[in-house]
N, C-alpha and C. Protein backbone atom coordinates (compact mmCIF):
# COMPACT_ATOMS: atom_id res chain seq x y z
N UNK A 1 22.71 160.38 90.07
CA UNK A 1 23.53 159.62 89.14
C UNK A 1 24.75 159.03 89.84
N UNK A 2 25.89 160.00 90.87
CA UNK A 2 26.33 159.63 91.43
C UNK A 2 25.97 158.17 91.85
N UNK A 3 24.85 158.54 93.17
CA UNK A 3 24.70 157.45 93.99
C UNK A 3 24.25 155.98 93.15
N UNK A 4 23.65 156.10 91.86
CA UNK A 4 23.54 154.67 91.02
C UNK A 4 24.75 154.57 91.03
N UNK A 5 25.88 155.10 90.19
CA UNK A 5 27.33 154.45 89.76
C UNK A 5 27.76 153.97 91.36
N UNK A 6 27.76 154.66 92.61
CA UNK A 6 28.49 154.10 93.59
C UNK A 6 27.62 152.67 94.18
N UNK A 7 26.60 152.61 94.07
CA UNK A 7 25.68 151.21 94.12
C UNK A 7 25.57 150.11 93.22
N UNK A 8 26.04 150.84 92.03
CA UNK A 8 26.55 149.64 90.93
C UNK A 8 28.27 148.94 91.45
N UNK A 9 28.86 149.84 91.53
CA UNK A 9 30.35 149.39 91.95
C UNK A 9 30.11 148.80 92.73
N UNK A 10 29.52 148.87 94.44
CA UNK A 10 29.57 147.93 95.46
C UNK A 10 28.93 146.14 95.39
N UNK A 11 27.65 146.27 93.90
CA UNK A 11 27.18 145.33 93.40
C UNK A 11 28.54 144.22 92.98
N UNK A 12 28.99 144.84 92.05
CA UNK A 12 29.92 144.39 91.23
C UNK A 12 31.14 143.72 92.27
N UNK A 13 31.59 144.71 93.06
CA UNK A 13 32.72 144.21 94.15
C UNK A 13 32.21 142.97 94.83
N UNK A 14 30.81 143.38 95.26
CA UNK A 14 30.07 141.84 96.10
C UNK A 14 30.37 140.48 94.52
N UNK A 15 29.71 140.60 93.62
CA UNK A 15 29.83 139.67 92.39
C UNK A 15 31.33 139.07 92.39
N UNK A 16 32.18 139.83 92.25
CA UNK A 16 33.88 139.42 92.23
C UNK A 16 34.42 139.13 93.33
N UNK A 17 34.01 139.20 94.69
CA UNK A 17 34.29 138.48 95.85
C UNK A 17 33.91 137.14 96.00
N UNK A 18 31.95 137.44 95.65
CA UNK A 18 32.01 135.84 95.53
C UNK A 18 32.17 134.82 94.62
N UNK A 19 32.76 135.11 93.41
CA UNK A 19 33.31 134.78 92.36
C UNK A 19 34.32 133.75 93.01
N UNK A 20 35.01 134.67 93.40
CA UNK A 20 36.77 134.02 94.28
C UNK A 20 36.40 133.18 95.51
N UNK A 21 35.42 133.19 96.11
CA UNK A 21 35.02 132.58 97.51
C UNK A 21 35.92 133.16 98.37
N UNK A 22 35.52 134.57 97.91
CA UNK A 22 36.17 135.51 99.40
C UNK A 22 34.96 136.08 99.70
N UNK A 23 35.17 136.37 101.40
CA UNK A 23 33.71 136.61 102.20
C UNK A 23 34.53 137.90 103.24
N UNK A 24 33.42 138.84 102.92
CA UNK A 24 33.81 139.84 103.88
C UNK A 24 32.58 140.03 105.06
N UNK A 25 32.69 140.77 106.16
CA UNK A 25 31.64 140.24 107.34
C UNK A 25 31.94 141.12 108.17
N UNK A 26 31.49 141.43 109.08
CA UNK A 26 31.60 142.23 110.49
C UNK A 26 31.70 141.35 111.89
N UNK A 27 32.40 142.05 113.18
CA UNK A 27 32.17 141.56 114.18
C UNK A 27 32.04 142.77 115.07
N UNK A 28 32.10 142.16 116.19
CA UNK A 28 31.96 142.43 117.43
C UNK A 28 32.51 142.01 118.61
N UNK A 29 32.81 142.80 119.72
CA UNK A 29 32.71 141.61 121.06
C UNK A 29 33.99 142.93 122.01
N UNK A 30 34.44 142.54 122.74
CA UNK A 30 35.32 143.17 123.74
C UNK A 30 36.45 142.26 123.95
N UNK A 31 37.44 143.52 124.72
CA UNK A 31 38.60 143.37 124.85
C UNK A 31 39.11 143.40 126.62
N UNK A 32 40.21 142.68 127.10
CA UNK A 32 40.54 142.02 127.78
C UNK A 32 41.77 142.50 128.29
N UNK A 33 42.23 143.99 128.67
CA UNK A 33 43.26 144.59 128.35
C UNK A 33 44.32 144.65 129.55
N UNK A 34 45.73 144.97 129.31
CA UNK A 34 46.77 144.98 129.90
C UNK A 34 47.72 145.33 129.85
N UNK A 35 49.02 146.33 130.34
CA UNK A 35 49.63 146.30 130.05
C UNK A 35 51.38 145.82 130.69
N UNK A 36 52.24 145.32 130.03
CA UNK A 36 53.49 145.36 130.93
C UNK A 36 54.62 146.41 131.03
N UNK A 37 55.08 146.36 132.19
CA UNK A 37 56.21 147.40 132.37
C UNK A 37 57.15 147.05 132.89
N UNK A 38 58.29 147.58 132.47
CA UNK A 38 60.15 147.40 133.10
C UNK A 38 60.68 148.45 133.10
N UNK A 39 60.73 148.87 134.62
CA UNK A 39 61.45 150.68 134.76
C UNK A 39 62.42 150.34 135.81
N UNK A 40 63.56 150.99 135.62
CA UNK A 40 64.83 150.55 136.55
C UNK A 40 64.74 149.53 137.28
N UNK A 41 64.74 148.45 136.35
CA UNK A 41 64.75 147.01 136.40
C UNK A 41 63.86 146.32 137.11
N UNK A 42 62.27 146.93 137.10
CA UNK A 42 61.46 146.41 138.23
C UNK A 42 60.24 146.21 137.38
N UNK A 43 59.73 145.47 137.39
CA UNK A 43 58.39 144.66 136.29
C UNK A 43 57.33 144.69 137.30
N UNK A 44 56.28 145.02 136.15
CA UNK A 44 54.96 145.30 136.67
C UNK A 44 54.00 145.28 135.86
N UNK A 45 53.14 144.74 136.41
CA UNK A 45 51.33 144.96 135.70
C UNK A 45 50.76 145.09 135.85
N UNK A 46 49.67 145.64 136.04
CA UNK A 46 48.52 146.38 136.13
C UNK A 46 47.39 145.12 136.61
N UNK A 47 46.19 145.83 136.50
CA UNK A 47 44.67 144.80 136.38
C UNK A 47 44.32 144.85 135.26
N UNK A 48 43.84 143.95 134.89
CA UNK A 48 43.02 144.01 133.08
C UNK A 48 41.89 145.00 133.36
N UNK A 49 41.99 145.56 131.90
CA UNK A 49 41.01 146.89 131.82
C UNK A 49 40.24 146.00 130.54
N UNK A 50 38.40 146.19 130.40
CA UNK A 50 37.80 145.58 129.44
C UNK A 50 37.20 146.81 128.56
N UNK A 51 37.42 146.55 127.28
CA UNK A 51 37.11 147.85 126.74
C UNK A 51 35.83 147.00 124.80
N UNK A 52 35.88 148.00 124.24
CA UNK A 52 35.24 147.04 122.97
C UNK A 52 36.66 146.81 122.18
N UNK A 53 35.52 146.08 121.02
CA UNK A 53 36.62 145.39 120.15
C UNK A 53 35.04 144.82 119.11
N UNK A 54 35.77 145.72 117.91
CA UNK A 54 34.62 145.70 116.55
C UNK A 54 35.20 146.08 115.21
N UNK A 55 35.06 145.29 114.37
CA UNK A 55 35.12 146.46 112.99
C UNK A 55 34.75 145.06 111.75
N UNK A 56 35.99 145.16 110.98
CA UNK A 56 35.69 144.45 109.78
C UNK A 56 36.52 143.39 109.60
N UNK A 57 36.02 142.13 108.42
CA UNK A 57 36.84 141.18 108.73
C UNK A 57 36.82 140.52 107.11
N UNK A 58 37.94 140.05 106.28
CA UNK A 58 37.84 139.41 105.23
C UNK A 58 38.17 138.17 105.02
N UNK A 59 38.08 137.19 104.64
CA UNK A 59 38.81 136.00 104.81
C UNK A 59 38.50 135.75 103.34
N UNK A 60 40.25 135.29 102.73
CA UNK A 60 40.52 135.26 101.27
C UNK A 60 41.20 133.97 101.23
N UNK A 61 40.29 133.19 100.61
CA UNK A 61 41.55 131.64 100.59
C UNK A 61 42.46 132.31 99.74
N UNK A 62 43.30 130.69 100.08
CA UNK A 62 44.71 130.78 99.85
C UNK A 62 44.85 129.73 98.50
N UNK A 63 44.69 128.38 99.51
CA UNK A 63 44.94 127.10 98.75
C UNK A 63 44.94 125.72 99.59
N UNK A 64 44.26 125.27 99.14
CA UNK A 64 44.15 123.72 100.41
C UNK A 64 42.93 124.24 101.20
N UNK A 65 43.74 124.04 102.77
CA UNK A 65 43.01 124.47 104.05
C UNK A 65 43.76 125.73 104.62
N UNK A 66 44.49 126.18 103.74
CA UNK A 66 44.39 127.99 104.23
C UNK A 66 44.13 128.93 103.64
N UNK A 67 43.54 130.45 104.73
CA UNK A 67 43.12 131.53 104.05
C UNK A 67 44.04 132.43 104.50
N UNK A 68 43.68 133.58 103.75
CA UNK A 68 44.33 134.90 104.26
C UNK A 68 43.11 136.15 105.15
N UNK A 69 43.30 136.25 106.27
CA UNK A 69 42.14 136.71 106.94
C UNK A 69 42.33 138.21 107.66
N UNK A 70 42.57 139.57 106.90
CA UNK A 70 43.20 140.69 107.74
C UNK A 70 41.89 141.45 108.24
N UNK A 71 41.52 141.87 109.39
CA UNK A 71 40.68 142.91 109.74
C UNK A 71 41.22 144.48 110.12
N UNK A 72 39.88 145.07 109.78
CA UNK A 72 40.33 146.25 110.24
C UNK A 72 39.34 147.14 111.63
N UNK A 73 39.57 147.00 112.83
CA UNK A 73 39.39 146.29 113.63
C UNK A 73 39.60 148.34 114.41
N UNK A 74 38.48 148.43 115.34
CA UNK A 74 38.71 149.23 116.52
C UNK A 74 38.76 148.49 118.14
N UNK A 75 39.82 148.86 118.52
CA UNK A 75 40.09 148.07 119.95
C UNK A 75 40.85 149.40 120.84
N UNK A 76 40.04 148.89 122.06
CA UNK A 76 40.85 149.36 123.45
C UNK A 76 41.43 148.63 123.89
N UNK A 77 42.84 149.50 124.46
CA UNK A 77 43.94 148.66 125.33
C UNK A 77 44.17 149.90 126.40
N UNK A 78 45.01 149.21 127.49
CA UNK A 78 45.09 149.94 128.46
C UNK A 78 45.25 149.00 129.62
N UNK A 79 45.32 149.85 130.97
CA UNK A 79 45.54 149.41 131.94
C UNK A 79 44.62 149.98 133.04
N UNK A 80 44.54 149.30 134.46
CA UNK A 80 43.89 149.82 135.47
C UNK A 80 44.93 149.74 136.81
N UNK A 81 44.61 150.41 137.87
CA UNK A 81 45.30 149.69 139.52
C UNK A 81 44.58 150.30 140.19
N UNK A 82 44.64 150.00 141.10
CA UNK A 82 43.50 150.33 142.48
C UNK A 82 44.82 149.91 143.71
N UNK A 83 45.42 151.13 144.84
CA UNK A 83 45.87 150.48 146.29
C UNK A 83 44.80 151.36 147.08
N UNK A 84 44.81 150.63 148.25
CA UNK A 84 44.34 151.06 149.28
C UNK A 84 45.74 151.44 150.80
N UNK A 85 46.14 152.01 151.01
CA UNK A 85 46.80 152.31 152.08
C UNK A 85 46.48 153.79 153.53
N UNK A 86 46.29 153.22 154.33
CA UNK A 86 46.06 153.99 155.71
C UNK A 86 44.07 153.86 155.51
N UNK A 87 43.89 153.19 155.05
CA UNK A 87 42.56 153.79 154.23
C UNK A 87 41.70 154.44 153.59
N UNK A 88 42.93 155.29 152.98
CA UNK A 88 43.22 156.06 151.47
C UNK A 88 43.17 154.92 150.31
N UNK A 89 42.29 155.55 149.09
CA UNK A 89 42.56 154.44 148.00
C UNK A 89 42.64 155.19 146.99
N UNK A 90 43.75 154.64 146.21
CA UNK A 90 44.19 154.88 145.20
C UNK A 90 44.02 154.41 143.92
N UNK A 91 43.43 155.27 142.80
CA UNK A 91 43.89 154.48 141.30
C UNK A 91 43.65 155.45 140.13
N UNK A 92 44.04 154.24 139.64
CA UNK A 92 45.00 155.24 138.56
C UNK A 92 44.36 154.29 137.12
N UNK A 93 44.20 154.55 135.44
CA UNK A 93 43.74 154.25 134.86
C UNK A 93 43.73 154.75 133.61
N UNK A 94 44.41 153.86 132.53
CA UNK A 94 45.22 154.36 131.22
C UNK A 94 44.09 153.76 130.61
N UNK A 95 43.21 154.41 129.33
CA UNK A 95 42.34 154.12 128.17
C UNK A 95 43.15 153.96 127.02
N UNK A 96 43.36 153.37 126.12
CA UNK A 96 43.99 154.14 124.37
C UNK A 96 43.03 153.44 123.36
N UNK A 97 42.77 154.34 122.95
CA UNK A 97 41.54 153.89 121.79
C UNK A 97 42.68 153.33 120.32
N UNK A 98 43.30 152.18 119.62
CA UNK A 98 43.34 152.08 118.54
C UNK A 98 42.68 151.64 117.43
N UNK A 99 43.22 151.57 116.36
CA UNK A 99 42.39 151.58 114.94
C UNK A 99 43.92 150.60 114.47
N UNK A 100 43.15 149.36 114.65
CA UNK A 100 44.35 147.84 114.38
C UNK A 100 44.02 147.16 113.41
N UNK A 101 45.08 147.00 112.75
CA UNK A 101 44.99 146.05 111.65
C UNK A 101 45.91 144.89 112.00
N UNK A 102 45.19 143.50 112.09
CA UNK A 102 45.22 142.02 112.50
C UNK A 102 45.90 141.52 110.98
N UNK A 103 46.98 140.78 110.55
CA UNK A 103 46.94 140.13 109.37
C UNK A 103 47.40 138.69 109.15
N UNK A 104 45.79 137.88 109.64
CA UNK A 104 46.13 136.50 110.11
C UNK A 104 46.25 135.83 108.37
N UNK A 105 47.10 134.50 109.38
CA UNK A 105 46.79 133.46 108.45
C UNK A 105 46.84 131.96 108.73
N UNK A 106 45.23 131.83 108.76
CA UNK A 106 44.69 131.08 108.60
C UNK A 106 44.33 129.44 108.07
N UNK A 107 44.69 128.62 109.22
CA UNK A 107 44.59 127.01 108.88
C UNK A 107 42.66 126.33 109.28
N UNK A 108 42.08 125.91 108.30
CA UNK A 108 40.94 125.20 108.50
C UNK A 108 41.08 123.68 108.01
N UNK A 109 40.59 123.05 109.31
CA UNK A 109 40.86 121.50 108.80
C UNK A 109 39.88 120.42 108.01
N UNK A 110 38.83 121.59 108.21
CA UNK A 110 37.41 120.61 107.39
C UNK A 110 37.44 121.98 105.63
N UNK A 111 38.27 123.03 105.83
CA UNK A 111 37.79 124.02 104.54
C UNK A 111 37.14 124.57 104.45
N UNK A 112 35.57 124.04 104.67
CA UNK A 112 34.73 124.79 104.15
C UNK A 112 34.15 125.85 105.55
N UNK A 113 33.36 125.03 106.79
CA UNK A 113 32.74 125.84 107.82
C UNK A 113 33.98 124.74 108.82
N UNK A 114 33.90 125.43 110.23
CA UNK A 114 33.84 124.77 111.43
C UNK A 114 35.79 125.45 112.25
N UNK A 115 36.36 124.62 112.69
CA UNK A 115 37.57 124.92 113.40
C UNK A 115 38.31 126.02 112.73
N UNK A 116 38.56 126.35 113.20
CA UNK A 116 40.37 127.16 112.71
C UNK A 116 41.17 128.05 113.50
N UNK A 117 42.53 127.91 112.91
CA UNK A 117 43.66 128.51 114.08
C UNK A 117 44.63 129.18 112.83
N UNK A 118 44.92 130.50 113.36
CA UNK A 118 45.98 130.76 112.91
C UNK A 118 46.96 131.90 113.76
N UNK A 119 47.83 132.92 113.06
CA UNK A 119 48.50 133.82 113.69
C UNK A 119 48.60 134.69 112.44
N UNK A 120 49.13 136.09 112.74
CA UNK A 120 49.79 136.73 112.20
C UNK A 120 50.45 138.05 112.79
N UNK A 121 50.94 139.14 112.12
CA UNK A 121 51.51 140.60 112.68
C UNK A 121 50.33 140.93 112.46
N UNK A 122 50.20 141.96 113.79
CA UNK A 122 49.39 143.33 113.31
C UNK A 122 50.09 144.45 113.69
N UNK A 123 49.59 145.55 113.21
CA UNK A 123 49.80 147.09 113.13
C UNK A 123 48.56 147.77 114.06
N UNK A 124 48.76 148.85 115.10
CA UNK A 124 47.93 149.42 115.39
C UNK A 124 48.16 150.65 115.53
N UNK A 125 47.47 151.98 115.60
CA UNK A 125 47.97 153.33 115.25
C UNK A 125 46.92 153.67 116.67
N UNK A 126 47.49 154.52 117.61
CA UNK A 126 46.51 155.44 118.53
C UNK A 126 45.69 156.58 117.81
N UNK A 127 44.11 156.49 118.13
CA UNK A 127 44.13 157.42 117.66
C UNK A 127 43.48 158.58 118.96
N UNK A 128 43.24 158.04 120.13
CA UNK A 128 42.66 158.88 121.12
C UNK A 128 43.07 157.96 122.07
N UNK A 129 43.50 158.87 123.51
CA UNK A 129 43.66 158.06 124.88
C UNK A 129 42.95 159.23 126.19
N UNK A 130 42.89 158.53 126.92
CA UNK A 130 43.02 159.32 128.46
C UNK A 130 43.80 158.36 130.05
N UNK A 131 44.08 159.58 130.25
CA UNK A 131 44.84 159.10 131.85
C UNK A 131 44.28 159.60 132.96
N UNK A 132 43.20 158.50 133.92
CA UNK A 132 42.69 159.26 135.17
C UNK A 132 43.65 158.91 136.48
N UNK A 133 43.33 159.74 137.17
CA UNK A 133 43.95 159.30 138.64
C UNK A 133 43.17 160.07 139.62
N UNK A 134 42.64 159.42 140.58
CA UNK A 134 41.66 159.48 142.05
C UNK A 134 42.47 158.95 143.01
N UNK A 135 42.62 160.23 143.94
CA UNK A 135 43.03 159.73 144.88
C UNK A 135 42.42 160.82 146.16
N UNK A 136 42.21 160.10 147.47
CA UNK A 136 41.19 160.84 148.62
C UNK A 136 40.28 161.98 147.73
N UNK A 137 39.44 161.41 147.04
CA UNK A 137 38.27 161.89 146.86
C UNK A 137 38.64 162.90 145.42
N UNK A 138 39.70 163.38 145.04
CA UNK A 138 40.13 164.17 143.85
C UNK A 138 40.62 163.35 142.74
N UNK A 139 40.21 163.35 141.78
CA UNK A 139 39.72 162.97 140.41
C UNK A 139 40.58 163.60 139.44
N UNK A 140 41.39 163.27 138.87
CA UNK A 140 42.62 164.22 137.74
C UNK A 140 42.29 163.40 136.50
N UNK A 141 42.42 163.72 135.36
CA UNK A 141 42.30 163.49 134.03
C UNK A 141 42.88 164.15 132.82
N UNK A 142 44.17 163.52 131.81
CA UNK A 142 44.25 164.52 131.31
C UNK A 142 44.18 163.22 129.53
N UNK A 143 44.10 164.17 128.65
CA UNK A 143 44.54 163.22 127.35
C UNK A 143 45.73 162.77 127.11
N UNK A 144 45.88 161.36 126.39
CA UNK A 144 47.32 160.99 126.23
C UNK A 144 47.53 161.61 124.91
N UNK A 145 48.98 162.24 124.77
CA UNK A 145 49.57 162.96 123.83
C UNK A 145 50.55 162.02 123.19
N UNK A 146 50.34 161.71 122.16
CA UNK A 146 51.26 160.83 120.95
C UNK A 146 52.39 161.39 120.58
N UNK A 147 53.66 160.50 120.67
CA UNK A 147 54.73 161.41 119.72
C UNK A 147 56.06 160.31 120.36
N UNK A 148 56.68 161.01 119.89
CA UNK A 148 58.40 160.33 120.61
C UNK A 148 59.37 161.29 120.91
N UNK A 149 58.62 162.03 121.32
CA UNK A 149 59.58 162.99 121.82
C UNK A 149 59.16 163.06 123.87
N UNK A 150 60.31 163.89 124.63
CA UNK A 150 60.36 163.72 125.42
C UNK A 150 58.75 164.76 126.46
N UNK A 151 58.30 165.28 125.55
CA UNK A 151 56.99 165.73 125.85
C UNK A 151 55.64 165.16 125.93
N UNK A 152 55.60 163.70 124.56
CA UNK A 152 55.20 163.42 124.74
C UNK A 152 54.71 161.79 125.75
N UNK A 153 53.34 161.07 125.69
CA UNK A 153 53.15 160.36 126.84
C UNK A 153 53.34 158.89 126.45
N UNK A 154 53.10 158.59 125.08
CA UNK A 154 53.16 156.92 124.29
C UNK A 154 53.30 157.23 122.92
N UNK A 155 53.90 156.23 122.45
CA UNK A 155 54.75 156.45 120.94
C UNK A 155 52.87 156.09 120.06
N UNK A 156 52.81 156.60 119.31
CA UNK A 156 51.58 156.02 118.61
C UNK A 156 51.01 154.73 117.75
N UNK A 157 52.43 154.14 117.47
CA UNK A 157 52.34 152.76 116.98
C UNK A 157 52.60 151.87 117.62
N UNK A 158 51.56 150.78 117.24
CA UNK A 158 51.93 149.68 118.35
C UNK A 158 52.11 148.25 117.60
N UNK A 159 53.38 147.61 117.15
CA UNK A 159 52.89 146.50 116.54
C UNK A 159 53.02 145.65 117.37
N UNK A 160 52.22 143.96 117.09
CA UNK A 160 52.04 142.63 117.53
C UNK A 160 52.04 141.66 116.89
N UNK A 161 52.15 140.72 117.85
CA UNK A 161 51.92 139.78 117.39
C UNK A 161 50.55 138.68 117.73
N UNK A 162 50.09 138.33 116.66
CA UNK A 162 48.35 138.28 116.92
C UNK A 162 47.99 136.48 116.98
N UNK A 163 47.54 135.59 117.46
CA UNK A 163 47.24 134.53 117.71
C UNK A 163 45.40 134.61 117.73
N UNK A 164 44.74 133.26 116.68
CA UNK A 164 43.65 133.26 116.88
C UNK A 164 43.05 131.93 116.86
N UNK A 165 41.36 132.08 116.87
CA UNK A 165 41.38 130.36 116.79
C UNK A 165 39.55 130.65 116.80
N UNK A 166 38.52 130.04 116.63
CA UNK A 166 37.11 129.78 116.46
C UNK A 166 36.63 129.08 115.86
N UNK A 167 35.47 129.43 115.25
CA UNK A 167 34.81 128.48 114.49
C UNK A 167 33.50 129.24 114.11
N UNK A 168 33.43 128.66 112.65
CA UNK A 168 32.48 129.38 111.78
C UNK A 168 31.33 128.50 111.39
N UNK A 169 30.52 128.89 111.50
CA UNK A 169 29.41 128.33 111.04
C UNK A 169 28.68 127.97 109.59
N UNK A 170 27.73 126.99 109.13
CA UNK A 170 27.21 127.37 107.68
C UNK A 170 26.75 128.77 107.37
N UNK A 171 25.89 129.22 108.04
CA UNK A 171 25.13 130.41 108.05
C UNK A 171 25.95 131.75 108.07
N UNK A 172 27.12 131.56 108.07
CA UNK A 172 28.08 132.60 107.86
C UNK A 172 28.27 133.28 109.36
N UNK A 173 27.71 132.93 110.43
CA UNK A 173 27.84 133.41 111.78
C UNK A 173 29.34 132.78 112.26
N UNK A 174 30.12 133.48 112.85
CA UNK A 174 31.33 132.89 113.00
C UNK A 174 31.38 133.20 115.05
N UNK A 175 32.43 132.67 115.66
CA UNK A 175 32.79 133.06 116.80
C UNK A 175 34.68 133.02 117.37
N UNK A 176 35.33 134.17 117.63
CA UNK A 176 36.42 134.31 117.37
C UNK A 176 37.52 134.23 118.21
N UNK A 177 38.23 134.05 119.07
CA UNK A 177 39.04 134.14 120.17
C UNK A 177 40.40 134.60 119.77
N UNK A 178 41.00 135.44 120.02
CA UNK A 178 42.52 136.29 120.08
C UNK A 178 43.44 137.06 120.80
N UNK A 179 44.74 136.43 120.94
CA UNK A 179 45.35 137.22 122.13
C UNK A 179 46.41 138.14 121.26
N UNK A 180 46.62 139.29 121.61
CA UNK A 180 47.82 140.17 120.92
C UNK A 180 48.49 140.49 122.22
N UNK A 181 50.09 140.03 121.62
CA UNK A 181 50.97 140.64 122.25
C UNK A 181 52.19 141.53 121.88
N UNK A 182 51.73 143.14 121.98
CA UNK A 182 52.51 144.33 121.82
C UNK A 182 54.14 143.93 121.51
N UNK A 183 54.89 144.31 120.83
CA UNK A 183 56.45 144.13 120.13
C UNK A 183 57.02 145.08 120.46
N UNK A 184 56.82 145.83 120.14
CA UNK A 184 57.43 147.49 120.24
C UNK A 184 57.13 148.12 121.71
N UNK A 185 58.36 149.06 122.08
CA UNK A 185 58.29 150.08 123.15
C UNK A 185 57.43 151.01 123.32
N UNK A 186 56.82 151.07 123.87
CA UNK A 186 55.43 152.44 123.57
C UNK A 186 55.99 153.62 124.19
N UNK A 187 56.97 153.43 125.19
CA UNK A 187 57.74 154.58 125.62
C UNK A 187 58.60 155.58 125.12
N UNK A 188 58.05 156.95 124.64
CA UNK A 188 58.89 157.82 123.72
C UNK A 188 60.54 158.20 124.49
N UNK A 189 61.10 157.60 123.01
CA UNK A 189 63.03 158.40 123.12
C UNK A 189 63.50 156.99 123.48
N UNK A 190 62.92 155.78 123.00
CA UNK A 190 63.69 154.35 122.88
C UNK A 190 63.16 153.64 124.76
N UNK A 191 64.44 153.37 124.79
CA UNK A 191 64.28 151.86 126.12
C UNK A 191 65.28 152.57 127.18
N UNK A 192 65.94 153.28 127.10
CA UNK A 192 67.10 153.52 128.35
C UNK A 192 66.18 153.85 129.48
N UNK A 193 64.88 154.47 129.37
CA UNK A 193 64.38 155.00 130.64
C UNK A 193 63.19 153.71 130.81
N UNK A 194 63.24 152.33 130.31
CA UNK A 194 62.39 151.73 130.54
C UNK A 194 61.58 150.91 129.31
N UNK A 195 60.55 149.70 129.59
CA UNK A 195 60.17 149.69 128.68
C UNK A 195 58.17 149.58 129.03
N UNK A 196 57.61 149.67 128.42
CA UNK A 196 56.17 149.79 128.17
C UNK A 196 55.78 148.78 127.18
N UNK A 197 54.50 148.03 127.12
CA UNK A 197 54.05 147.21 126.15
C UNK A 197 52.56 146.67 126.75
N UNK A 198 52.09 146.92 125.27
CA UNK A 198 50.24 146.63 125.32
C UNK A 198 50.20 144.67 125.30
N UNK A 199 49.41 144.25 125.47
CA UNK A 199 48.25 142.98 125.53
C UNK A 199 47.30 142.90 125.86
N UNK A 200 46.53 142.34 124.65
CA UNK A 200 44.79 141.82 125.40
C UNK A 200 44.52 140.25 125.14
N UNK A 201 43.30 139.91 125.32
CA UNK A 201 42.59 139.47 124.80
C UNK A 201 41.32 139.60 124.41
N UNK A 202 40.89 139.01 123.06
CA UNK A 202 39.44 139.23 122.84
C UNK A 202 38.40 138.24 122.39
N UNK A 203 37.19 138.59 122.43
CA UNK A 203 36.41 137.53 121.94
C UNK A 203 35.53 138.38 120.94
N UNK A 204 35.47 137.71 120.10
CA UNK A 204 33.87 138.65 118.80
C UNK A 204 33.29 137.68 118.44
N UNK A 205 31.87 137.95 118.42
CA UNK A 205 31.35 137.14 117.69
C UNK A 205 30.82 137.96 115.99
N UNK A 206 31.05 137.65 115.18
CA UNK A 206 30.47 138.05 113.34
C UNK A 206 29.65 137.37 112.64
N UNK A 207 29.90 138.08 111.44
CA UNK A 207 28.98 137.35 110.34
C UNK A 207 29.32 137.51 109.51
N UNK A 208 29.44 136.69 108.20
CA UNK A 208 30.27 137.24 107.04
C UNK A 208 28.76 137.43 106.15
N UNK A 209 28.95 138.61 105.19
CA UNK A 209 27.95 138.92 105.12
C UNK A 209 27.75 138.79 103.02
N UNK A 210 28.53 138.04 102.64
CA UNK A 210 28.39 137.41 101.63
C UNK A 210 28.18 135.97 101.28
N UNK A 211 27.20 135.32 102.52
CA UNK A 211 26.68 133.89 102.48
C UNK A 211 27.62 133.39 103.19
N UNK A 212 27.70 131.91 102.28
CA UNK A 212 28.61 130.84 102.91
C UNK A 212 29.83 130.74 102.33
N UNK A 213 30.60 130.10 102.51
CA UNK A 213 32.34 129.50 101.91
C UNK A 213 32.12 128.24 101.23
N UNK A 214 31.90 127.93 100.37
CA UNK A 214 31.62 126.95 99.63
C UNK A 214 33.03 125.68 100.21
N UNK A 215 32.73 124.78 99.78
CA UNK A 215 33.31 123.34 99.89
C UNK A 215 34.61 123.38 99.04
């Protein structure tokens, strides 16, 4: 009985979405990752680390040629480096798994299918990391520990600012391009000892999975 009433509700939610010509959909695709740093006044960055990048995606017009488009989105960020010296090589290699919420908004110049660009803030929360380091043949690994205190390794929130742009198809297949760039200090106990900050880029390709966007 349960499971009818919870299969009737999801009926009904699909009915009143597309009522409104709001379309919800899934993607996919990977991430493009990086991070920057400023520690006693000396800037640095890493190599891009490529990790996934998947979850959910809604796009809710607005009015005219804009929508409101927030996902809720799993992405890796992080960093990599590799030196080589005496012919010893070194590296070192930050993972952080978040659970991001994107909250674009959205300009289309034809409305219905094809171009669009927009921006918005997002929010992202850590919810798992690791830190390796290899060096002459020994292998260290430990988990990154969340917090803001002086124990721990990265603050757990990360907000941005999110830039996007693709193009959607009739068939509800869409293809997505987005760069986020980190706002906030990720370094616990503020900025005096430095600062830390995430960026990627990504590509997904989706599908919205309540048809098309009408005209």
């Amino acid at each position: 009985m349960k499971k009818t009433i919870f299969i009737l509700l999801i009926a009904a939610l699909c009915r009143n979405a597309e009522a409104q010509n709001a379309r919800i959909g899934i993607a996919a695709g990977f991430s493009i990752a990086n991070m920057h740093s400023k520690v006693d006044g000396e800037t640095d960055n890493g190599n891009s680390k490529i990790g996934i990048l998947a979850g959910f995606v809604a796009d809710l017009p607005l009015s005219g040629q804009f929508s409101f488009q927030p996902r809720l989105q799993f992405v890796q960020k992080g960093t990599k480096d590799e030196q080589t010296s005496g012919g010893v090589t070194e590296k070192a290699q930050l993972g952080i798994n978040y659970l991001e919420l994107p909250l674009n908004f959205l300009y289309h110049p034809k409305r219905a299918n094809g171009f669009f660009i927009g921006a918005g803030p997002s929010v992202g929360i850590g919810i798992s990391g690791k830190a390796k380091y290899t060096y002459s043949g020994t292998s260290l690994s430990s988990d990154i520990k969340f917090g803001n205190s002086d124990e721990d390794d990265i603050r757990r929130m990360d907000l941005g600012a999110n830039f996007t742009t693709g193009i959607c198809f009739q068939n509800g297949i869409f293809l997505s391009a987005n760069y986020n760039q980190g706002l906030n200090n990720l370094l616990p106990g503020g900025s005096g000892d430095g600062t830390i900050k995430n960026h990627y880029f990504g590509i997904q390709l989706g599908y919205f999975l309540n048809g098309k966007k009408s005209k």
